[in-house]
N, C-alpha and C. Protein backbone atom coordinates (compact mmCIF):
# COMPACT_ATOMS: atom_id res chain seq x y z
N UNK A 1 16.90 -77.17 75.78
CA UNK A 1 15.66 -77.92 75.73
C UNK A 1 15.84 -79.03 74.71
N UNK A 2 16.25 -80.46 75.22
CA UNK A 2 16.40 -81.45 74.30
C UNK A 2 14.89 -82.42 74.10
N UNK A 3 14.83 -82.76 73.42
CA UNK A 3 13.52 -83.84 72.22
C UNK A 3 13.50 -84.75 73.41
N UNK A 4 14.07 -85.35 74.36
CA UNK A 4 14.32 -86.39 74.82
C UNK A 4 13.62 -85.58 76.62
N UNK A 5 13.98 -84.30 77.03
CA UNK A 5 13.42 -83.63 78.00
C UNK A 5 11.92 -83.35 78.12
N UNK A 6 11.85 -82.97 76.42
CA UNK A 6 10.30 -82.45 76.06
C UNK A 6 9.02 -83.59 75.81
N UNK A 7 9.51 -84.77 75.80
CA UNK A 7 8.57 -85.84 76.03
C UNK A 7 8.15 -85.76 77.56
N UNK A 8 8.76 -85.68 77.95
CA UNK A 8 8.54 -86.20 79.26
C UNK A 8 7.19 -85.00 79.73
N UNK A 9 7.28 -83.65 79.04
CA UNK A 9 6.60 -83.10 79.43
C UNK A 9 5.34 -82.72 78.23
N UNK A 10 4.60 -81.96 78.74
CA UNK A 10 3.57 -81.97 77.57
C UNK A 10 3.05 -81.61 76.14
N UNK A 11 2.06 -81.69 75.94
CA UNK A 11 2.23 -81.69 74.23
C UNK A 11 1.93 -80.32 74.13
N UNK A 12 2.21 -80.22 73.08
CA UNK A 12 1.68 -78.45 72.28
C UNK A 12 1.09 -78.62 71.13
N UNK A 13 0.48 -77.88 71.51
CA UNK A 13 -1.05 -77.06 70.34
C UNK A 13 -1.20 -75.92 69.85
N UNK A 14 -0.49 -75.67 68.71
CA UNK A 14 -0.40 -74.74 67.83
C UNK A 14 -1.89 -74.49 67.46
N UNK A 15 -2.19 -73.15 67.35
CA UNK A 15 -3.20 -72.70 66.58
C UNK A 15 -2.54 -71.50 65.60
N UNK A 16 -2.55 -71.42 64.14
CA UNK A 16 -2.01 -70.30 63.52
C UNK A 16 -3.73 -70.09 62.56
N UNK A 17 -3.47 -68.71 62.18
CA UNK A 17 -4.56 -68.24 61.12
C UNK A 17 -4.18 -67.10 60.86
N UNK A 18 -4.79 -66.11 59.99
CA UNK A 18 -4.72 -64.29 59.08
C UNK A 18 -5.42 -64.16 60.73
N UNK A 19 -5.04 -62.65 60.68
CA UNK A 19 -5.49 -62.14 61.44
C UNK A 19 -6.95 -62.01 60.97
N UNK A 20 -7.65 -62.22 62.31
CA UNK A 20 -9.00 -61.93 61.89
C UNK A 20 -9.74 -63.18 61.66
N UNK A 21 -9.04 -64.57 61.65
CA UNK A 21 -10.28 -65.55 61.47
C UNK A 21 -10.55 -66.08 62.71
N UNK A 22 -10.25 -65.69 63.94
CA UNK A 22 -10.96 -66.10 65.30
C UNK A 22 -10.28 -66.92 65.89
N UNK A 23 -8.58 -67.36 65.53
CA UNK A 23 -8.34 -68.04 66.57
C UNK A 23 -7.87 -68.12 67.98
N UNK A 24 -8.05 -66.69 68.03
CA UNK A 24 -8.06 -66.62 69.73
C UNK A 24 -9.10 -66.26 70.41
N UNK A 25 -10.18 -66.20 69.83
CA UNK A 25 -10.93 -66.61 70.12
C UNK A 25 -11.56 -67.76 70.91
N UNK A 26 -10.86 -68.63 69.56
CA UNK A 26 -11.59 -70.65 70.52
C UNK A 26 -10.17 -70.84 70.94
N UNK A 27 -9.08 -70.30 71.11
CA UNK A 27 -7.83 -70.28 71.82
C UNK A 27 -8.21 -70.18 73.38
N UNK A 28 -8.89 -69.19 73.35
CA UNK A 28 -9.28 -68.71 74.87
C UNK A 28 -10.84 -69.22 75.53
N UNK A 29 -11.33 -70.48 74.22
CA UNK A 29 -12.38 -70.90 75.08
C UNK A 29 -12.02 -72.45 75.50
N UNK A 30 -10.81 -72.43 74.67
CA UNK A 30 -9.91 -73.80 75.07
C UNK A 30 -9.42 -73.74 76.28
N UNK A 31 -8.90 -72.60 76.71
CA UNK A 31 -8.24 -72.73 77.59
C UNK A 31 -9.34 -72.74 78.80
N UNK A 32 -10.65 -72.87 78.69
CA UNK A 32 -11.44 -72.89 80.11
C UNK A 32 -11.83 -74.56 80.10
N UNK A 33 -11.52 -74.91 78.89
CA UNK A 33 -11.66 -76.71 78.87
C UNK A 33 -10.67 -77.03 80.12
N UNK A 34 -11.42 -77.80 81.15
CA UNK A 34 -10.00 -78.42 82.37
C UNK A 34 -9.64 -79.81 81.64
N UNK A 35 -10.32 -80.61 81.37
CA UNK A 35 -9.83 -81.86 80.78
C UNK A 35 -8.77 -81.69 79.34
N UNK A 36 -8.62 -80.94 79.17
CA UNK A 36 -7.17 -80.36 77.92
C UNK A 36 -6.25 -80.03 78.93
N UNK A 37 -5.87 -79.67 79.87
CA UNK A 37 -4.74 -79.36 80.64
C UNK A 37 -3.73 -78.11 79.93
N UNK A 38 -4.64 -77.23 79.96
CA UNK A 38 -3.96 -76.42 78.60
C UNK A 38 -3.37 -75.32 79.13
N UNK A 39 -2.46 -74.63 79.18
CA UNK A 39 -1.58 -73.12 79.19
C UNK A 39 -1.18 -72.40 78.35
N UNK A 40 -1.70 -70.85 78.57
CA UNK A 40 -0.96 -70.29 77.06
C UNK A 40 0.14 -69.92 77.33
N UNK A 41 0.75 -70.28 75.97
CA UNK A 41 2.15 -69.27 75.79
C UNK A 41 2.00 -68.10 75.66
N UNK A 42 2.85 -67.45 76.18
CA UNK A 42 2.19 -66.10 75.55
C UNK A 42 4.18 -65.47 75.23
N UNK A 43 3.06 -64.89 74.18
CA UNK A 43 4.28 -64.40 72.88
C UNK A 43 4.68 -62.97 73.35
N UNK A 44 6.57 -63.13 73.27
CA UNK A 44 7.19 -61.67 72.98
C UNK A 44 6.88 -60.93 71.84
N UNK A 45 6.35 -59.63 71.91
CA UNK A 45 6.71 -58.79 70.72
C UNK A 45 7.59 -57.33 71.17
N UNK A 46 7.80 -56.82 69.56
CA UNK A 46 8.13 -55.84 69.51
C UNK A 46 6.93 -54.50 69.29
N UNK A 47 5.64 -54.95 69.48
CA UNK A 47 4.88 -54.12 68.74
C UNK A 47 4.28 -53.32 69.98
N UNK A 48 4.14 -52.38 69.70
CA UNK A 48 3.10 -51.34 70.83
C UNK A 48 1.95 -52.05 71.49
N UNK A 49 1.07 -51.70 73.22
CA UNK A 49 0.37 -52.31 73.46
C UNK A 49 -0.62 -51.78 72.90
N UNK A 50 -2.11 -52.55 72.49
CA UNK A 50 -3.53 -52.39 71.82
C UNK A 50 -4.57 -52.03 72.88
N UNK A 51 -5.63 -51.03 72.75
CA UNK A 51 -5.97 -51.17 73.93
C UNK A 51 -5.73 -51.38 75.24
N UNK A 52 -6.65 -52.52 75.86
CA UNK A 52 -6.32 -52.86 77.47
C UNK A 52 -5.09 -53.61 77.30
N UNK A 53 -4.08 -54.20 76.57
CA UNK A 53 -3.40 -55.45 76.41
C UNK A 53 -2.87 -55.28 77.86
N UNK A 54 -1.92 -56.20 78.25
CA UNK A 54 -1.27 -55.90 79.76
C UNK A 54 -0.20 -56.98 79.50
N UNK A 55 0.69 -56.87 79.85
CA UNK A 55 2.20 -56.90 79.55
C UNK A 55 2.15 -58.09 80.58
N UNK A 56 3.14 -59.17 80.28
CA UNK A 56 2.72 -60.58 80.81
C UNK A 56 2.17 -61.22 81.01
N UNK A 57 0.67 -60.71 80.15
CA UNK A 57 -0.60 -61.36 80.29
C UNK A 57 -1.47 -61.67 78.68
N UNK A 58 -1.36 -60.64 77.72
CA UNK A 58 -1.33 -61.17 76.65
C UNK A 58 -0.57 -60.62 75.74
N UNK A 59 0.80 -60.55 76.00
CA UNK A 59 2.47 -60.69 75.49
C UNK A 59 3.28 -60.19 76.29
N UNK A 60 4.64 -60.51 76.35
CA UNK A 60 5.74 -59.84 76.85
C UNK A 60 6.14 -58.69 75.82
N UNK A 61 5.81 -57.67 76.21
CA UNK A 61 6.20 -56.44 75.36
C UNK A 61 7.79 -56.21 75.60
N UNK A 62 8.45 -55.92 74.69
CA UNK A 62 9.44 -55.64 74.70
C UNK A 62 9.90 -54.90 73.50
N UNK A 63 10.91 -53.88 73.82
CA UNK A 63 11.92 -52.79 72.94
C UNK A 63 12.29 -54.03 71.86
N UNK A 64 12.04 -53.08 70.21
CA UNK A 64 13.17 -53.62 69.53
C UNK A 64 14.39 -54.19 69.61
N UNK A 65 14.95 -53.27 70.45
CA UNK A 65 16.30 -53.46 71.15
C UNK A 65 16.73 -54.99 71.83
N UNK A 66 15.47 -54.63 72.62
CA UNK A 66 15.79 -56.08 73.48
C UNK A 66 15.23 -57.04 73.01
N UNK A 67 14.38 -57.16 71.97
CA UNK A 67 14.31 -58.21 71.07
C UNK A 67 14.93 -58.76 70.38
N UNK A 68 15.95 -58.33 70.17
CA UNK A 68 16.66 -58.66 68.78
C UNK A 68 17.90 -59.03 69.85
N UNK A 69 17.99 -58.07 71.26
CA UNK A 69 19.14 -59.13 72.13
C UNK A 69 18.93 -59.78 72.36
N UNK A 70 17.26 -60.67 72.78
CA UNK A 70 16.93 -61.74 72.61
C UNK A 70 17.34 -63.01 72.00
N UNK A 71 17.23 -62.84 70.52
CA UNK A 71 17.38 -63.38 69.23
C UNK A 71 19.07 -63.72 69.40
N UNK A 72 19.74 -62.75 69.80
CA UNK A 72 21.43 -63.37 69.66
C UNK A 72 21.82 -63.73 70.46
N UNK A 73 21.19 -63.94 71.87
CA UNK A 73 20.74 -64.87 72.93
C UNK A 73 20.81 -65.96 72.64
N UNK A 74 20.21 -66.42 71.36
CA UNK A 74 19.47 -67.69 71.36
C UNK A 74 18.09 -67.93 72.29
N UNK A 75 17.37 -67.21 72.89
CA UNK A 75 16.82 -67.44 74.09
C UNK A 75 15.21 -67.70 73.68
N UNK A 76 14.74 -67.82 72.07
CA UNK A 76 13.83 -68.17 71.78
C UNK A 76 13.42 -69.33 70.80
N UNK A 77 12.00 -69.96 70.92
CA UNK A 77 12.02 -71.63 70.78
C UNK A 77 11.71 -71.05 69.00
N UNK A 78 11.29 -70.00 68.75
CA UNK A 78 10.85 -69.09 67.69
C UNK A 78 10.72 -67.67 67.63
N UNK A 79 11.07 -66.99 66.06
CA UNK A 79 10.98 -65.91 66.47
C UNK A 79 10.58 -65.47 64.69
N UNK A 80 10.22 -64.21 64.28
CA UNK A 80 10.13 -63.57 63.29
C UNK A 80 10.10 -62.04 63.34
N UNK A 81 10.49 -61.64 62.14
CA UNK A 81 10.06 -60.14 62.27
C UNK A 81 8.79 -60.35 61.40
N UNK A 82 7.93 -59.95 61.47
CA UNK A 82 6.55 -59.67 60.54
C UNK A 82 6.13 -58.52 60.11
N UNK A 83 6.70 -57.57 60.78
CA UNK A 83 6.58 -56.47 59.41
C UNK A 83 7.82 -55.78 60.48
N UNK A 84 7.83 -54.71 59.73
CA UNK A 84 9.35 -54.26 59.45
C UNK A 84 9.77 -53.66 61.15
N UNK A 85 10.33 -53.74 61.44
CA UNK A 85 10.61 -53.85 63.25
C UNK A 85 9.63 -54.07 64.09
N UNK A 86 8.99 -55.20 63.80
CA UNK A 86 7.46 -55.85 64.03
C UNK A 86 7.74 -56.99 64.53
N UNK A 87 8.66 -57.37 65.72
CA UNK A 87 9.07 -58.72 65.73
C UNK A 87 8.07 -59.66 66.93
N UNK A 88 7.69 -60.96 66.12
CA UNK A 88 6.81 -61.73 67.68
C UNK A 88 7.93 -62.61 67.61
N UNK A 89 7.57 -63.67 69.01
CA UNK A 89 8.40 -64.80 69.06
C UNK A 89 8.10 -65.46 70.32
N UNK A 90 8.55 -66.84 70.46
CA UNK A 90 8.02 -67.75 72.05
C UNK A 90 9.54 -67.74 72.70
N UNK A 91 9.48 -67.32 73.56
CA UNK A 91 11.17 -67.39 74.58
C UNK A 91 10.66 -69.02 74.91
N UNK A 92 11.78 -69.18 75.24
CA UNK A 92 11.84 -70.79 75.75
C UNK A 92 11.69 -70.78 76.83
N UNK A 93 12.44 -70.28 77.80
CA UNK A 93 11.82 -69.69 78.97
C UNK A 93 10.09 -69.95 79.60
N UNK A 94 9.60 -69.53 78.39
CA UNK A 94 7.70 -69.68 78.59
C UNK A 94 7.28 -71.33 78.58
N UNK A 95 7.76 -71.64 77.76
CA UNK A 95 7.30 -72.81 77.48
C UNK A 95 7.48 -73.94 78.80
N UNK A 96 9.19 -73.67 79.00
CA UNK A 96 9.75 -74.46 80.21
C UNK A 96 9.08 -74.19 81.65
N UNK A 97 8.42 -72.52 81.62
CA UNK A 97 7.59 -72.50 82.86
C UNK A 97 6.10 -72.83 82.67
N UNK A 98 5.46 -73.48 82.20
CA UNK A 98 4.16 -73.94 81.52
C UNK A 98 4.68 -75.54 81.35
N UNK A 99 5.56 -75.86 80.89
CA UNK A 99 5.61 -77.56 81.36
C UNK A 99 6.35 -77.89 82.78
N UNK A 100 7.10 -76.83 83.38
CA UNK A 100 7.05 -77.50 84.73
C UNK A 100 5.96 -77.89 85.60
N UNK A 101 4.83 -76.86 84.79
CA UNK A 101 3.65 -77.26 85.81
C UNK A 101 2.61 -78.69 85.13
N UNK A 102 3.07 -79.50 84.72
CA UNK A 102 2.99 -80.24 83.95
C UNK A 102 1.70 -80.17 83.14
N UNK A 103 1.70 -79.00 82.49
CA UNK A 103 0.54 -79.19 81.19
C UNK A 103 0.64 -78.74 80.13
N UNK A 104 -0.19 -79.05 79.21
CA UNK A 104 0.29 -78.45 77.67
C UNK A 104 0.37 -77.27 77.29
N UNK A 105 1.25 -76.93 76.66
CA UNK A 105 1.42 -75.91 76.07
C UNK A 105 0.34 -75.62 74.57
N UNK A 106 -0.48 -74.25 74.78
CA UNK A 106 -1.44 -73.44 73.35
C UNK A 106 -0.81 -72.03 73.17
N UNK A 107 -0.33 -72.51 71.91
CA UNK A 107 0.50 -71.15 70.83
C UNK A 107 -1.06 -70.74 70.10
N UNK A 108 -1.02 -69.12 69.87
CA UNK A 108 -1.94 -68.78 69.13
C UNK A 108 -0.73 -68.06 68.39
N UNK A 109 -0.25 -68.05 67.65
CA UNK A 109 0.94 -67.43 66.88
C UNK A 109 0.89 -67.31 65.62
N UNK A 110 1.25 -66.62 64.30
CA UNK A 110 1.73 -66.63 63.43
C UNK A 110 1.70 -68.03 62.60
N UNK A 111 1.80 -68.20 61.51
CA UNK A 111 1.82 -68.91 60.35
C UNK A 111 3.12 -69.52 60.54
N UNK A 112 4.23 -68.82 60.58
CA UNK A 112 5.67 -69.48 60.41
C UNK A 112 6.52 -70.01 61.20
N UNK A 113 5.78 -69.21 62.87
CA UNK A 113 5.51 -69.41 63.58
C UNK A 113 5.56 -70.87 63.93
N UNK A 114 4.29 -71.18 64.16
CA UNK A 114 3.48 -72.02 63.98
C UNK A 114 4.10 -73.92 63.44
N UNK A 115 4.56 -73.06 61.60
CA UNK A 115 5.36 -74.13 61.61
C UNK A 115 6.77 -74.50 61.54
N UNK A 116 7.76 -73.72 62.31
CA UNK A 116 8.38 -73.83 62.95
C UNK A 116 8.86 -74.59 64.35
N UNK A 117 7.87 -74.29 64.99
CA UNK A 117 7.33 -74.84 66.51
C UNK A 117 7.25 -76.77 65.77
N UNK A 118 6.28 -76.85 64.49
CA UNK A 118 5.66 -78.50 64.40
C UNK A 118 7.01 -78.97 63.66
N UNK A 119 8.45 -78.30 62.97
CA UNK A 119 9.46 -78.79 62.57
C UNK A 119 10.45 -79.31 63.40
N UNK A 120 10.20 -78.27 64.88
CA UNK A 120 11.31 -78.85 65.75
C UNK A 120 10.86 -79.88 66.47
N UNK A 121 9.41 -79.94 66.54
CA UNK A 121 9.23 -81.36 67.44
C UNK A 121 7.72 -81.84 66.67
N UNK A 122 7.99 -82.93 65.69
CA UNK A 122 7.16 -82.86 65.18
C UNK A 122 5.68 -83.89 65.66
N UNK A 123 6.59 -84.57 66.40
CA UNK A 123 5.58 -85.93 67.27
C UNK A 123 4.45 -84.99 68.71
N UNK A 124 5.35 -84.24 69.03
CA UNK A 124 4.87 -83.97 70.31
C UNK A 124 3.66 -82.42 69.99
N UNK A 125 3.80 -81.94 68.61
CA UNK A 125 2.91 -80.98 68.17
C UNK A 125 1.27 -81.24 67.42
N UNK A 126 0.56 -80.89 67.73
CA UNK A 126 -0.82 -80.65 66.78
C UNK A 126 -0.61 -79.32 66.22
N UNK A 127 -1.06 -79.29 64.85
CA UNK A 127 -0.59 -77.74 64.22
C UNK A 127 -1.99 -77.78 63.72
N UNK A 128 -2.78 -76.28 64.37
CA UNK A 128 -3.88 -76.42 63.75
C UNK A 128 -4.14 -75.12 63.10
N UNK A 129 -4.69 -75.52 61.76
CA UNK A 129 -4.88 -73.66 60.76
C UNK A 129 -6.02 -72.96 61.08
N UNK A 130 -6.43 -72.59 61.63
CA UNK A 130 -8.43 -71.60 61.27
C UNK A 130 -8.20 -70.85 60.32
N UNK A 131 -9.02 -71.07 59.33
CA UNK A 131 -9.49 -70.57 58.02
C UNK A 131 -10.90 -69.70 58.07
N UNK A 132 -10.88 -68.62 57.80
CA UNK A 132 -11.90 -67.77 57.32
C UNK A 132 -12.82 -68.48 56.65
N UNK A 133 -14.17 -67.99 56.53
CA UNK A 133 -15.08 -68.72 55.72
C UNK A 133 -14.17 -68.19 54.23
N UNK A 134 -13.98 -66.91 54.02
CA UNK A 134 -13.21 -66.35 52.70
C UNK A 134 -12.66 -64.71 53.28
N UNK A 135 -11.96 -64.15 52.38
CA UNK A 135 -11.01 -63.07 52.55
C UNK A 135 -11.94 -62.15 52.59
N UNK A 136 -12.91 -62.07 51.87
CA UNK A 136 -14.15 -61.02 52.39
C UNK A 136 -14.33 -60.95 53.63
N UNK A 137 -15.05 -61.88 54.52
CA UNK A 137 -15.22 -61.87 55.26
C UNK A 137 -13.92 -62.01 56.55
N UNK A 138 -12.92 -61.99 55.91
CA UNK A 138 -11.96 -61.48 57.76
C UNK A 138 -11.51 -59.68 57.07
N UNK A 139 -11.45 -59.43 56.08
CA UNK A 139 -11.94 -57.97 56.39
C UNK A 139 -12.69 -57.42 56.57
N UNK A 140 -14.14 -58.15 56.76
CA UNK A 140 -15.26 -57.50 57.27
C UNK A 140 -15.30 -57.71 58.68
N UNK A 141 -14.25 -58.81 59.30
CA UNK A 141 -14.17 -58.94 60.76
C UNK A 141 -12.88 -57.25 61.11
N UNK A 142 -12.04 -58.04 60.56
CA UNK A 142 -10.83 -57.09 61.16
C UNK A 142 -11.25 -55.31 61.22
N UNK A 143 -12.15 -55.09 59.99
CA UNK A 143 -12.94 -53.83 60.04
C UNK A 143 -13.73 -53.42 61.51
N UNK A 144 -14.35 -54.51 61.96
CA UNK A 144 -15.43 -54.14 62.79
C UNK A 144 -14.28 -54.05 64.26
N UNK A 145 -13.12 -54.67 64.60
CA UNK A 145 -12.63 -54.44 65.38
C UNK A 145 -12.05 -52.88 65.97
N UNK A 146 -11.93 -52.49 64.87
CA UNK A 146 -11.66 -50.51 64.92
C UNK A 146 -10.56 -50.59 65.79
N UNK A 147 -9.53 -51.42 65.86
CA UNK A 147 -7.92 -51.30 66.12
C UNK A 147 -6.58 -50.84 65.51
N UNK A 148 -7.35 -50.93 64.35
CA UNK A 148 -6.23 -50.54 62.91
C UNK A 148 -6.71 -49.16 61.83
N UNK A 149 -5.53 -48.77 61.15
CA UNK A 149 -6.62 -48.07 60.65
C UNK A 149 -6.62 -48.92 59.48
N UNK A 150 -6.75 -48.03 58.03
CA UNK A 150 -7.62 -49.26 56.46
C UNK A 150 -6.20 -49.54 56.01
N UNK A 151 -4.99 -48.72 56.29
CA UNK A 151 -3.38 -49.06 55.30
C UNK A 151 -3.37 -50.69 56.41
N UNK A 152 -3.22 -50.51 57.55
CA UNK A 152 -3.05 -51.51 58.28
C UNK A 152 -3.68 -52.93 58.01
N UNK A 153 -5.01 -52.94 57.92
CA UNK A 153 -6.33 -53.63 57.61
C UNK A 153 -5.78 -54.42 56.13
N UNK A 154 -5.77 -53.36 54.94
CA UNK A 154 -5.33 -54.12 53.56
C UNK A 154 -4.09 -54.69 53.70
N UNK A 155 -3.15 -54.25 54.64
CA UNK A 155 -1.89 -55.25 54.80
C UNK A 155 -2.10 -56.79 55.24
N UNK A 156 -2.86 -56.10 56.01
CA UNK A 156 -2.95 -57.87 56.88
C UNK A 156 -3.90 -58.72 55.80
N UNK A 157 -4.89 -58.19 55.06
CA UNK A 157 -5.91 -59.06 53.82
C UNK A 157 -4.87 -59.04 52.62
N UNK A 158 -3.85 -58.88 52.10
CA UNK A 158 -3.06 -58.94 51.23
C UNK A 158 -1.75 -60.53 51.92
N UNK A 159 -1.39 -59.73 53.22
CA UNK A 159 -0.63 -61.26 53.82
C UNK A 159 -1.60 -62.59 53.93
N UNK A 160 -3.06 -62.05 54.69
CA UNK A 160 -3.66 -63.45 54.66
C UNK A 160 -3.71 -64.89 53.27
N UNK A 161 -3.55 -63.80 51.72
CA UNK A 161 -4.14 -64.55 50.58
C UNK A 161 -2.65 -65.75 51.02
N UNK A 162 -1.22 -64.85 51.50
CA UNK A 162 0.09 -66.09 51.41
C UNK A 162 -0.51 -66.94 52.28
N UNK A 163 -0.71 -66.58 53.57
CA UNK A 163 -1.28 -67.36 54.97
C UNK A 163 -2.02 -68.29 54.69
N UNK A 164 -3.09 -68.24 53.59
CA UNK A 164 -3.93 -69.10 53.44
C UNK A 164 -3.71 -70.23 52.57
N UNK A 165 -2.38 -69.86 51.76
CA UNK A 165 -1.72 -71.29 50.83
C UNK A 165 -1.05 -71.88 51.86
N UNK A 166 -0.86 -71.72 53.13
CA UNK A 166 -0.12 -72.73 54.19
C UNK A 166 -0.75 -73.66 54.59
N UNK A 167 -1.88 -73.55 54.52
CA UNK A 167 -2.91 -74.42 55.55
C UNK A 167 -2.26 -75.75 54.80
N UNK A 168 -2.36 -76.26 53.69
CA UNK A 168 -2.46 -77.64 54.18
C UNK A 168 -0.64 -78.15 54.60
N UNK A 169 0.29 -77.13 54.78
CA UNK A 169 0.87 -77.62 55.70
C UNK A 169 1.15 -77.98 57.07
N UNK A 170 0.00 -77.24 57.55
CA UNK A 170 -0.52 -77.64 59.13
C UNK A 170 -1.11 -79.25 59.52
N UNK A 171 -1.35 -79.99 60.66
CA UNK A 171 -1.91 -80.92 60.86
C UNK A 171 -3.21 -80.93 60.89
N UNK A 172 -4.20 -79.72 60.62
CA UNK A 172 -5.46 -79.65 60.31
C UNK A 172 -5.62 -78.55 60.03
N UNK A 173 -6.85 -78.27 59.49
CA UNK A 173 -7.50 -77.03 59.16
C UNK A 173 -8.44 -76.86 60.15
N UNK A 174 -9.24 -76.19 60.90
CA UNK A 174 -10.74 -75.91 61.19
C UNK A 174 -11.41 -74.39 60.45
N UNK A 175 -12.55 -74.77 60.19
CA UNK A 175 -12.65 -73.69 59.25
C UNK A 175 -13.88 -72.93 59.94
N UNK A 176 -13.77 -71.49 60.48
CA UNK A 176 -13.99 -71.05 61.44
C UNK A 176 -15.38 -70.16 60.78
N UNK A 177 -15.79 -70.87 59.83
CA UNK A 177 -18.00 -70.56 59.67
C UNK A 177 -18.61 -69.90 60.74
N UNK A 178 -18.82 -70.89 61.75
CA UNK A 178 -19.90 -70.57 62.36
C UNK A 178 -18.63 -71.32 63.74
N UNK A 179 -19.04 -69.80 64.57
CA UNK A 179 -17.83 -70.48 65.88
C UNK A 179 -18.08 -71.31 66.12
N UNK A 180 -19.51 -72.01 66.72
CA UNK A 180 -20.11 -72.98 67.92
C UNK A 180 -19.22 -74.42 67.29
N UNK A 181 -19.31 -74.86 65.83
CA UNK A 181 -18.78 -75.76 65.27
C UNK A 181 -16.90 -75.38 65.03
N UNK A 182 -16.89 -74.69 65.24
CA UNK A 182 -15.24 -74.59 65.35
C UNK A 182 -14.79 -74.72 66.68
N UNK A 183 -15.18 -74.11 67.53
CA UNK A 183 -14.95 -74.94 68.84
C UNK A 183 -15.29 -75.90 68.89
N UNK A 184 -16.12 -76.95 68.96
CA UNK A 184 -16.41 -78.55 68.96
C UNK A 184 -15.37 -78.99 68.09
N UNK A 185 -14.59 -79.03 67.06
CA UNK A 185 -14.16 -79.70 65.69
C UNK A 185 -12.60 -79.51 66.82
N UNK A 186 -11.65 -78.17 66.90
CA UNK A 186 -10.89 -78.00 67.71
C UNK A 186 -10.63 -78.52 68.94
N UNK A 187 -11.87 -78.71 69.80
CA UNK A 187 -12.01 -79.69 71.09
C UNK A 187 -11.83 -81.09 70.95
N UNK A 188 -12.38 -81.24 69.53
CA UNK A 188 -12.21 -83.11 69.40
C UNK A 188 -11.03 -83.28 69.12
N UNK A 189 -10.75 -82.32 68.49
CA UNK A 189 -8.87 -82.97 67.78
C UNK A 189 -7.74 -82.35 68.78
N UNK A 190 -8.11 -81.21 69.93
CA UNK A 190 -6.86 -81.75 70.82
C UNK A 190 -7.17 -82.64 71.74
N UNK A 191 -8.49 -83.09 72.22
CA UNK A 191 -8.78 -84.44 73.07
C UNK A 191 -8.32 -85.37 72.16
N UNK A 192 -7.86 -85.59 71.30
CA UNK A 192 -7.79 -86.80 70.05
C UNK A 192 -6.44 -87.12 70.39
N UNK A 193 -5.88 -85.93 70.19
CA UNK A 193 -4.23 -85.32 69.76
C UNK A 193 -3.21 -86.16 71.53
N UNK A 194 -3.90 -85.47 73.06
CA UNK A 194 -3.59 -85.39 73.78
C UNK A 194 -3.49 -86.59 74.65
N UNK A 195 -4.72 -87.53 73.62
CA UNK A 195 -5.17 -88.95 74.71
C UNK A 195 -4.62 -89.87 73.85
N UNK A 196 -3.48 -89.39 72.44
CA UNK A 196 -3.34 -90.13 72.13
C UNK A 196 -1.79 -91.49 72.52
C-alpha cells in the first residue's frame, strides 16, 4: 500500500479516546451520515468476544497465535499489544477492501493506534480525540456498562489519565459533554476534513 495508491482512494478518520468516553458511539452515528461516505474498519483482536459481539462485524477475533503470525506477516497497517496478550490492530487487507469501494475509511481504535495510522499518512488522515467531560465521569460510564469487573474498570481509569495527555497530539479534540453537541462538532469537522 503506497502514499501515491492511497490518494487516489479515500480519506480516513480516526477517532481514538479512554475507554468509556463514547466514541463509538458518534462512530456509529457517523456512519448512518450518507453524505460522509464512511466505512468502518473494523479491528483484529486478540481479546475474547463481549456479549453479542460477532466476529467480522465488530472485530476479527483472532488466537494470540494467529495474531502475532499476523504481525510477522507484516500484514497490518497497525498493531499493539494493550495489555498483556491483549493485542488490537487494522490488517491492511480491511482498509484496501473499504477503499475499493471507494469510500472513507472510520477507525474507532486505540490512542497509539490512532496515531500511528495519522504518522503514516499524514495529509490523507483527520485524527480525532473524544475527551470525557473528566475521569470521574468515564468511570461512572464504564461502571454502568457491567462488562468488566472493578480490577478491569481501575485499569482502564488509570491508562485513561496517559490517554488523556495525548490529545493534543491528535488533529482535534471533541469533548464528549453532552452527546447531541459532540456529534454536530465531529460531523462538521469530517464534512470540513473530506470536502476539503
Amino acid at each position: 500500500m503506497t502514499a501515491q495508491q492511497e490518494t487516489k482512494k479515500g480519506k480516513l478518520i480516526v477517532f481514538s479516546a479512554p475507554s468509556g468516553s463514547g466514541k463509538t458511539t458518534i462512530v456509529r452515528h457517523l456512519l448512518g451520515q450518507e453524505s460522509l461516505n464512511l466505512e468502518f474498519s473494523i479491528s483484529a483482536t486478540s481479546r475474547a468476544k463481549r456479549g453479542n459481539e460477532v466476529d467480522g462485524k465488530d472485530y476479527y477475533f483472532l488466537s494470540t497465535d494467529d495474531f502475532k503470525q499476523h504481525i510477522k506477516n507484516d500484514d497490518f497497517l497497525e498493531w499493539e499489544e494493550v495489555y498483556r496478550d491483549n493485542f488490537y490492530g487494522t490488517l491492511k487487507s480491511e482498509v484496501e477492501r473499504i477503499w475499493s469501494k471507494g469510500k472513507n475509511v472510520i477507525f474507532d481504535i486505540d490512542v497509539s493506534g490512532g496515531l500511528r495510522i495519522k504518522r503514516k499518512f499524514p495529509d490523507e488522515t483527520l485524527a480525532i480525540f473524544v475527551k470525557p467531560p473528566s475521569v470521574d465521569e468515564l468511570k461512572i460510564r464504564l461502571k454502568k456498562r457491567k462488562t468488566e469487573t472493578e480490577d478491569k474498570i481501575n485499569m482502564r481509569v488509570a491508562k485513561a489519565s496517559a490517554e488523556l495527555a495525548t490529545a493534543p497530539l491528535f488533529d482535534t479534540i471533541v469533548v464528549n459533554d453532552t452527546l447531541e453537541h459532540a456529534l454536530e462538532e465531529a460531523h462538521q469537522k469530517i464534512s470540513d476534513f473530506i470536502n476539503s
